[in-house]
Protein backbone atom coordinates (compact mmCIF):
# COMPACT_ATOMS: atom_id res chain seq x y z
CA UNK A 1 -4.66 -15.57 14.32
CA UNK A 2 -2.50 -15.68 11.33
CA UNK A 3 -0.03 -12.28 10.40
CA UNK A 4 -1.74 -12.42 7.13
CA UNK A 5 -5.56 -12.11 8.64
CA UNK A 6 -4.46 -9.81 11.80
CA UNK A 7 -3.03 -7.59 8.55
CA UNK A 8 -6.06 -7.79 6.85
CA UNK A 9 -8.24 -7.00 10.23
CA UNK A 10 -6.09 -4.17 10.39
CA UNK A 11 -6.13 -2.94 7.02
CA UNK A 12 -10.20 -2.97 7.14
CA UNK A 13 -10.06 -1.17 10.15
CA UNK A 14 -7.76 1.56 8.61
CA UNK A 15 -10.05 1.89 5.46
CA UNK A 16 -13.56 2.46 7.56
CA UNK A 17 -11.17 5.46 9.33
CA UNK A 18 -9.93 6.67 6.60
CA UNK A 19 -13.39 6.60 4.90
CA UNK A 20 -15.28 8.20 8.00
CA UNK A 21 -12.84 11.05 8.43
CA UNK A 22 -13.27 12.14 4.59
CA UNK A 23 -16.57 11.62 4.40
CA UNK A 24 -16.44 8.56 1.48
CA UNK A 25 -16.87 4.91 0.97
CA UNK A 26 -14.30 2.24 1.78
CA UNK A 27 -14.52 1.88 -1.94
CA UNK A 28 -13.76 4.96 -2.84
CA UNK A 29 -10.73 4.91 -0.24
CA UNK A 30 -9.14 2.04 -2.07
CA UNK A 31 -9.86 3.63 -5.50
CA UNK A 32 -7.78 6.72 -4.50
CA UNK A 33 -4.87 4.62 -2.93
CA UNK A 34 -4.94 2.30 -6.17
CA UNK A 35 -4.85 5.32 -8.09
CA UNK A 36 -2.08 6.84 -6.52
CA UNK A 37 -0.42 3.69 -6.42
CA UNK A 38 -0.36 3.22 -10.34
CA UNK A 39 0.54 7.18 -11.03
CA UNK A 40 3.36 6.63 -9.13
CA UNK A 41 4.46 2.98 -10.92
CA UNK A 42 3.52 4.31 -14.56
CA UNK A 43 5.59 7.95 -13.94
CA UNK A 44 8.01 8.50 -16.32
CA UNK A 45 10.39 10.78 -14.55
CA UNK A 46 11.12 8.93 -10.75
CA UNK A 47 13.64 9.49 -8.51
CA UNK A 48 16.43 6.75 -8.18
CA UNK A 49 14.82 6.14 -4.59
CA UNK A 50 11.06 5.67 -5.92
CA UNK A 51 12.64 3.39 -8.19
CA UNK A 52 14.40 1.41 -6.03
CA UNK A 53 11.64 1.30 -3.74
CA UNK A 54 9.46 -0.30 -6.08
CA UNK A 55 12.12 -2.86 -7.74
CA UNK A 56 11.88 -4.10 -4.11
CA UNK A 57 8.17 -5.01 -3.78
CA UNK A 58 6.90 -7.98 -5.03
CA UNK A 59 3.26 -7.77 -6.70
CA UNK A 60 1.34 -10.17 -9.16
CA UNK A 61 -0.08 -7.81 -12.41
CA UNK A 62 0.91 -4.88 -13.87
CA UNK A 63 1.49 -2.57 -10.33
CA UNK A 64 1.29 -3.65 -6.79
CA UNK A 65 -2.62 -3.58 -5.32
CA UNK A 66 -2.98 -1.16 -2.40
CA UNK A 67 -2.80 -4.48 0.21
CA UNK A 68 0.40 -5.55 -1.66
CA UNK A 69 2.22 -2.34 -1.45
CA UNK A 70 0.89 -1.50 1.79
CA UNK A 71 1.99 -4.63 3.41
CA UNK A 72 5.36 -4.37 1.75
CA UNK A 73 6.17 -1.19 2.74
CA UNK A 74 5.41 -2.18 6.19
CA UNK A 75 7.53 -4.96 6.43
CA UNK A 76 10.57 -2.72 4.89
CA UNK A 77 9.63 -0.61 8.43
CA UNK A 78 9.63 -3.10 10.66
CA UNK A 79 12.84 -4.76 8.99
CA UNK A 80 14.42 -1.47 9.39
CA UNK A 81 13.23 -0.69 13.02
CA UNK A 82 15.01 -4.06 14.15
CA UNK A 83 18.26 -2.94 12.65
């Protein structure tokens, strides 16, 4: 299996967790991520840290989706764990 689809497996897997411990949809999980993703990208008073964080991950629109940011932020981990 590809590192893309085993990411995605993963991802749906973390979701229907998420969504069974709170008591909500896999929907509504995403909703809130994407939500706190794009409070945190449109903010106007970031740290210099939050801002170079998210200088460094690459996205397609206006802020990073929650698989985009999610799967960016885990590479940064594993690239720093090998170090």
């Amino acid at each position: 299996m590809f590192k893309k689809e085993r990411f995605h497996l993963n991802m749906r897997r973390i979701y229907q967790r998420i969504a069974k411990e709170d008591g909500i949809s896999v929907t509504e999980v995403k909703k809130e991520m994407q939500d706190a993703i794009e409070n945190s990208y449109k903010k106007k008073d970031k740290t210099l840290s939050e801002m170079v964080l998210q200088q460094s991950i690459t996205y397609h629109g206006e802020v990073p989706t929650v698989d985009e940011f999610i799967e960016a932020v885990s590479h940064k981990f594993k690239y720093q764990a090998k170090k």
